[in-house]
N, C-alpha and C. Protein backbone atom coordinates (compact mmCIF):
# COMPACT_ATOMS: atom_id res chain seq x y z
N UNK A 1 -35.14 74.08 -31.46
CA UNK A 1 -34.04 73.47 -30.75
C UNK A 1 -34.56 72.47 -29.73
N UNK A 2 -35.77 72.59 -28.95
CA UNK A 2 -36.04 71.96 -27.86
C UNK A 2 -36.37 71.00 -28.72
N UNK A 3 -36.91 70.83 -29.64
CA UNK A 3 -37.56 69.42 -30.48
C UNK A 3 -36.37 68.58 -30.82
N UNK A 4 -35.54 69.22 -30.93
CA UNK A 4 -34.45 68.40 -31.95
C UNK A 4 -33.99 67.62 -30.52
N UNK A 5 -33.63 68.43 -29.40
CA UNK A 5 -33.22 67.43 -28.23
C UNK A 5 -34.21 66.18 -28.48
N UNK A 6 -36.03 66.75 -28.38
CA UNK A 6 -36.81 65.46 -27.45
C UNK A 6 -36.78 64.15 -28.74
N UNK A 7 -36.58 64.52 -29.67
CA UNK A 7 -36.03 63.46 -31.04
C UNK A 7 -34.81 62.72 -30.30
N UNK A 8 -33.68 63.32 -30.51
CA UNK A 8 -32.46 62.69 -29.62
C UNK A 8 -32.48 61.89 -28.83
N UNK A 9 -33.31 62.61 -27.52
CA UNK A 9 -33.82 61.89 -26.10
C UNK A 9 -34.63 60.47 -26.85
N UNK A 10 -35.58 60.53 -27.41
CA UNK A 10 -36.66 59.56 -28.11
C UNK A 10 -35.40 58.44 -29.01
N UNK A 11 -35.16 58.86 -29.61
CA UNK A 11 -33.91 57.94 -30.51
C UNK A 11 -32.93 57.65 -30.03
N UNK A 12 -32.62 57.96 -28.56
CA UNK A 12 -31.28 57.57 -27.68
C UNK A 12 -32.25 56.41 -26.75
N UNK A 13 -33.39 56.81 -26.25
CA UNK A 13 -33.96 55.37 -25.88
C UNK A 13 -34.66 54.38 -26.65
N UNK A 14 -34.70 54.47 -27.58
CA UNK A 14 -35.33 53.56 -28.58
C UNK A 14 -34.10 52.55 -29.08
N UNK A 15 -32.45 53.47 -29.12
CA UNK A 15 -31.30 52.44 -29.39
C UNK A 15 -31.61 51.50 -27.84
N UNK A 16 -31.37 52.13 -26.97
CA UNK A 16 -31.19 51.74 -25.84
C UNK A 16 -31.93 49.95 -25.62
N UNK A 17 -33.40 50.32 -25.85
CA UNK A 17 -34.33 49.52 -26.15
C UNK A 17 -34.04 48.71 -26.56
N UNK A 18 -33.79 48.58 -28.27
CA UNK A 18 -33.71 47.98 -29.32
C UNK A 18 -32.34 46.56 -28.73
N UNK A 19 -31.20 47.22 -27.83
CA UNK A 19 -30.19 46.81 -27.39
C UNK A 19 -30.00 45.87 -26.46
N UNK A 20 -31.06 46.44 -25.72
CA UNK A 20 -31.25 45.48 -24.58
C UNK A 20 -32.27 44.09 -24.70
N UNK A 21 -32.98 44.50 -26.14
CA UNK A 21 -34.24 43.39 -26.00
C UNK A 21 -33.90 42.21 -26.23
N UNK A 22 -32.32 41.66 -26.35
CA UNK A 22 -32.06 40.27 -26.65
C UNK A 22 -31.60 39.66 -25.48
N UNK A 23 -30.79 40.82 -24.24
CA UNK A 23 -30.64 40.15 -23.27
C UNK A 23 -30.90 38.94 -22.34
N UNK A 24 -30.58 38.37 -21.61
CA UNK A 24 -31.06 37.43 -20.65
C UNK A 24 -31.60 37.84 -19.89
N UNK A 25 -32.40 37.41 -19.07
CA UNK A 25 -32.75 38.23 -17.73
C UNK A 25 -32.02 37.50 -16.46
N UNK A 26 -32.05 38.85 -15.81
CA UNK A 26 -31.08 38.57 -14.23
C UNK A 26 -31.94 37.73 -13.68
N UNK A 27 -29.99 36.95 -13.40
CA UNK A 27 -30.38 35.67 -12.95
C UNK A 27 -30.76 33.91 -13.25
N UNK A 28 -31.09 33.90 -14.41
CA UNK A 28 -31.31 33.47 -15.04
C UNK A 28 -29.92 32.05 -15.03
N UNK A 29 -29.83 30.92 -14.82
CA UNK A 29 -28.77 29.95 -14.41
C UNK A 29 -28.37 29.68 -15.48
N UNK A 30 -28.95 29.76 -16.50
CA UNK A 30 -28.46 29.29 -17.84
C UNK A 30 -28.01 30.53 -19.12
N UNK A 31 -27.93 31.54 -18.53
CA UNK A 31 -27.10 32.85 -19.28
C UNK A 31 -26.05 33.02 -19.10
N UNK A 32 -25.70 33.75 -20.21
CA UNK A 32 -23.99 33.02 -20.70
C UNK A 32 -23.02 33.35 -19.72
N UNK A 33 -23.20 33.74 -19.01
CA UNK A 33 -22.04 34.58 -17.88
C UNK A 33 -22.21 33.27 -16.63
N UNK A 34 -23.11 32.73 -16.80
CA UNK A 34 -23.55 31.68 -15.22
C UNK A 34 -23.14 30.42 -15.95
N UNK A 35 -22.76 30.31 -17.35
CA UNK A 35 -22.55 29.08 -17.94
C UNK A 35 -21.40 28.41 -18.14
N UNK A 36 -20.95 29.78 -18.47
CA UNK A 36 -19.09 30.40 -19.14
C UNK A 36 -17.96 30.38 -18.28
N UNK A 37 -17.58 31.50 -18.04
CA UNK A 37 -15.91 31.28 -17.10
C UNK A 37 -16.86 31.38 -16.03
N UNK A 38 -17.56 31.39 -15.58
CA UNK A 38 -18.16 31.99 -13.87
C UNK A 38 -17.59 30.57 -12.88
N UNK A 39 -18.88 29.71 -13.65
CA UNK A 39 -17.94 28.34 -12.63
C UNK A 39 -16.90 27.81 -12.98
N UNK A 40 -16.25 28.51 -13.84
CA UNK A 40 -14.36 28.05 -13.46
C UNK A 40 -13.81 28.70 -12.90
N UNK A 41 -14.21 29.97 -12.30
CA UNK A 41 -13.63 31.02 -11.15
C UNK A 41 -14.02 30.12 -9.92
N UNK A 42 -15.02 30.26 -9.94
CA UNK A 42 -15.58 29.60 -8.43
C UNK A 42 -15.02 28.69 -8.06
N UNK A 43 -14.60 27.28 -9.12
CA UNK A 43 -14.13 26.12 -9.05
C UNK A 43 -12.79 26.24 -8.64
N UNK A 44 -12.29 27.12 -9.39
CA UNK A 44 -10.22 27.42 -9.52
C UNK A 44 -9.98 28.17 -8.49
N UNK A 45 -10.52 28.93 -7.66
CA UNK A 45 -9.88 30.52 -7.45
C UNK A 45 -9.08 29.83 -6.22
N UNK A 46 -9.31 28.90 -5.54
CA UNK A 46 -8.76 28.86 -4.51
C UNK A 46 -7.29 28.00 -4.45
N UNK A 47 -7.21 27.40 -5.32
CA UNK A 47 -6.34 25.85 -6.41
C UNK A 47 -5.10 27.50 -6.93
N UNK A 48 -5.69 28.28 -7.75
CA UNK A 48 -5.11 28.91 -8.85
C UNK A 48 -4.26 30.23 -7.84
N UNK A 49 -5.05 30.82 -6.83
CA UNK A 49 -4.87 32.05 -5.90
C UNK A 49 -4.02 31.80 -4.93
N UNK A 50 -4.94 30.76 -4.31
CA UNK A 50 -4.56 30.51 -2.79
C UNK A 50 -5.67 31.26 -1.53
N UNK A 51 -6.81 32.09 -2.45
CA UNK A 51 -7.38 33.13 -1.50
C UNK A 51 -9.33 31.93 -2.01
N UNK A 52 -9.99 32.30 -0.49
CA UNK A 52 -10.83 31.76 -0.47
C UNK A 52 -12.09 32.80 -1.31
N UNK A 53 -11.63 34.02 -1.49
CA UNK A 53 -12.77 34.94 -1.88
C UNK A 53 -12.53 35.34 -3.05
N UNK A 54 -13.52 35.02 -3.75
CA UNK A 54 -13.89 34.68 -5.47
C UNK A 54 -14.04 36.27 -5.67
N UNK A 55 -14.76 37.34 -5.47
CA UNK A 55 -14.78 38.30 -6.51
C UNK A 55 -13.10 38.96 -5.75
N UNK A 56 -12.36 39.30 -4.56
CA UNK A 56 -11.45 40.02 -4.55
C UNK A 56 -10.45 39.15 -5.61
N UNK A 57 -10.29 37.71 -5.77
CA UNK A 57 -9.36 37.12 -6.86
C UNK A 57 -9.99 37.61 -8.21
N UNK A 58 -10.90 37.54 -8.68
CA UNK A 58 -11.38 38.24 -9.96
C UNK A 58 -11.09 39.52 -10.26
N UNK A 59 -10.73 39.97 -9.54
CA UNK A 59 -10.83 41.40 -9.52
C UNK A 59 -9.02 42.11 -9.32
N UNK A 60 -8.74 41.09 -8.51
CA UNK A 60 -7.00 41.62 -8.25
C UNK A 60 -5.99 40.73 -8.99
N UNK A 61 -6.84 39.17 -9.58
CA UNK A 61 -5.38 38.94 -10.20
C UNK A 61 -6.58 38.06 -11.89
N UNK A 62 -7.50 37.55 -11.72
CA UNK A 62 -7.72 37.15 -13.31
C UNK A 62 -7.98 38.70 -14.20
N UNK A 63 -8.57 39.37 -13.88
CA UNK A 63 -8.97 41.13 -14.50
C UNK A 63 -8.36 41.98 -13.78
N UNK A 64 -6.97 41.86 -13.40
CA UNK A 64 -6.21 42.76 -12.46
C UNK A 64 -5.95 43.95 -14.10
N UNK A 65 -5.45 43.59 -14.98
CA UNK A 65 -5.35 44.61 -16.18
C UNK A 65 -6.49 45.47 -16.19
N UNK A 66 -7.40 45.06 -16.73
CA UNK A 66 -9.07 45.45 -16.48
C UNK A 66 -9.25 46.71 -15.26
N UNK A 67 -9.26 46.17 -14.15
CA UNK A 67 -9.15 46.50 -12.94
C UNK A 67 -8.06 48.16 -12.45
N UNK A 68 -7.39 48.18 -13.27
CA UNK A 68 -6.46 48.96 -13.29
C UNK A 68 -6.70 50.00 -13.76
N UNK A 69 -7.13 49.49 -15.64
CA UNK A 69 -7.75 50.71 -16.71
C UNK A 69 -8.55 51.32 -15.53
N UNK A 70 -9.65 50.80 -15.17
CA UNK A 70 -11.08 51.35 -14.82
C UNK A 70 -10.55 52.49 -13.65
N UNK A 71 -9.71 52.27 -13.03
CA UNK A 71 -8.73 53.27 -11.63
C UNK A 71 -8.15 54.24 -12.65
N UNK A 72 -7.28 54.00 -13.93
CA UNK A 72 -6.58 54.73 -14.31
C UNK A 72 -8.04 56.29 -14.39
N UNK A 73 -8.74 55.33 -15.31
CA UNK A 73 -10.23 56.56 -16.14
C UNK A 73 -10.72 57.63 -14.66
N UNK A 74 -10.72 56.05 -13.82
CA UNK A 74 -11.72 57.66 -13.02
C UNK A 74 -10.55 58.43 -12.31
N UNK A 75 -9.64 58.05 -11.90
CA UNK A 75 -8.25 59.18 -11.66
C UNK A 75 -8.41 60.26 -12.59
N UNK A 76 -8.16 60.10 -14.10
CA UNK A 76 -7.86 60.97 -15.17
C UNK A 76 -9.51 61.84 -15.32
N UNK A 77 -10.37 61.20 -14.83
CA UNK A 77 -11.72 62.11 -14.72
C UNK A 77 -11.44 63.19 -13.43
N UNK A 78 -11.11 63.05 -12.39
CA UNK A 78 -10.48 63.27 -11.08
C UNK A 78 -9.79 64.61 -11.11
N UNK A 79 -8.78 64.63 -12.02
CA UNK A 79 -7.89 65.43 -12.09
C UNK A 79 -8.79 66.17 -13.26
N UNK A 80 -8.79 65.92 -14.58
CA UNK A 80 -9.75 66.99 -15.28
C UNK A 80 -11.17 67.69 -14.47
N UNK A 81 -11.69 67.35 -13.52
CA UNK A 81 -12.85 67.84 -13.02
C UNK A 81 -11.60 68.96 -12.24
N UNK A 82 -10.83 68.07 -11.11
CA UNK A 82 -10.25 69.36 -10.54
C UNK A 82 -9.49 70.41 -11.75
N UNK A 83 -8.75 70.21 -12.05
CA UNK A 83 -7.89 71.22 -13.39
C UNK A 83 -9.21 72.50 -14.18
N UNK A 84 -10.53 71.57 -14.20
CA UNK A 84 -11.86 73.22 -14.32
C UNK A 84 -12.10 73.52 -13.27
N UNK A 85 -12.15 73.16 -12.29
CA UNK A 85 -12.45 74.28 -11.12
C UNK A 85 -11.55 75.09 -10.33
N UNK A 86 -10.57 74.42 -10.55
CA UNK A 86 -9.38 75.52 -10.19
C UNK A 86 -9.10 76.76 -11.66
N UNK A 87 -9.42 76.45 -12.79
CA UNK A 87 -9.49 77.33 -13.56
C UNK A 87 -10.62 78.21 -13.91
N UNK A 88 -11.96 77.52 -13.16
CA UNK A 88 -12.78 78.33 -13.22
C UNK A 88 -12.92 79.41 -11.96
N UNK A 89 -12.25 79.20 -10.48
CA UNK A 89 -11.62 79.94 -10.00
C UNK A 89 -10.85 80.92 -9.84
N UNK A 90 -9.87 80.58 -10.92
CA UNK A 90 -9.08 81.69 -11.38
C UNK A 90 -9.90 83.02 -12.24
N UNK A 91 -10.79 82.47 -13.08
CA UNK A 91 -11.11 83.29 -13.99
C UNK A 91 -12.25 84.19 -13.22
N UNK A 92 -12.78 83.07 -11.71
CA UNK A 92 -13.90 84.20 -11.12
C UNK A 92 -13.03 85.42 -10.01
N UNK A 93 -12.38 85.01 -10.03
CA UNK A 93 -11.34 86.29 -9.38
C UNK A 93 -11.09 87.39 -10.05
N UNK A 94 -10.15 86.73 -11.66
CA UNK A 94 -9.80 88.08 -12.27
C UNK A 94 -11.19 88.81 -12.72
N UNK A 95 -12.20 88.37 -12.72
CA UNK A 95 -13.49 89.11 -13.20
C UNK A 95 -14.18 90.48 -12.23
């Protein structure tokens, strides 16, 4: 059993690896994110918003959908973490 994990472990970083090796590296002025919409946020946000600060407009009204999911998940993580410990509570009582 312990082998079959350190295989897993070994073949979960080797995807990992394999995944990352085409990336850009940080920072980099000419990767696709520094090339792409980035300076049309920077350029627009203030024209398009009205607000001078580029990531709270990114964040509350171009990926406000986005922005939302990601609140909904960790809420719904939130409540399932509490919902086992209040049931694992229960069950260390009646024991």
């Amino acid at each position: 059993m312990r082998a079959l994990g350190i295989m897993l472990a070994v073949a979960t970083t080797a995807l990992f690896v394999a995944a990352s090796w085409d990336l850009p590296d940080r920072g980099d002025p000419h990767a696709p994110a520094n090339v792409g919409v980035g300076p049309e946020y920077i350029e627009r946000t203030e024209e398009d918003i009205g607000i001078e600060n580029v990531v709270s407009a990114v964040l509350a009204d171009y990926r406000s959908y986005d922005t939302l999911g990601e609140t909904f998940v960790i809420f719904t993580a939130g409540v399932a973490v509490l919902f086992v410990l209040i049931r694992r509570g229960r069950d260390d009582r009646q024991a």
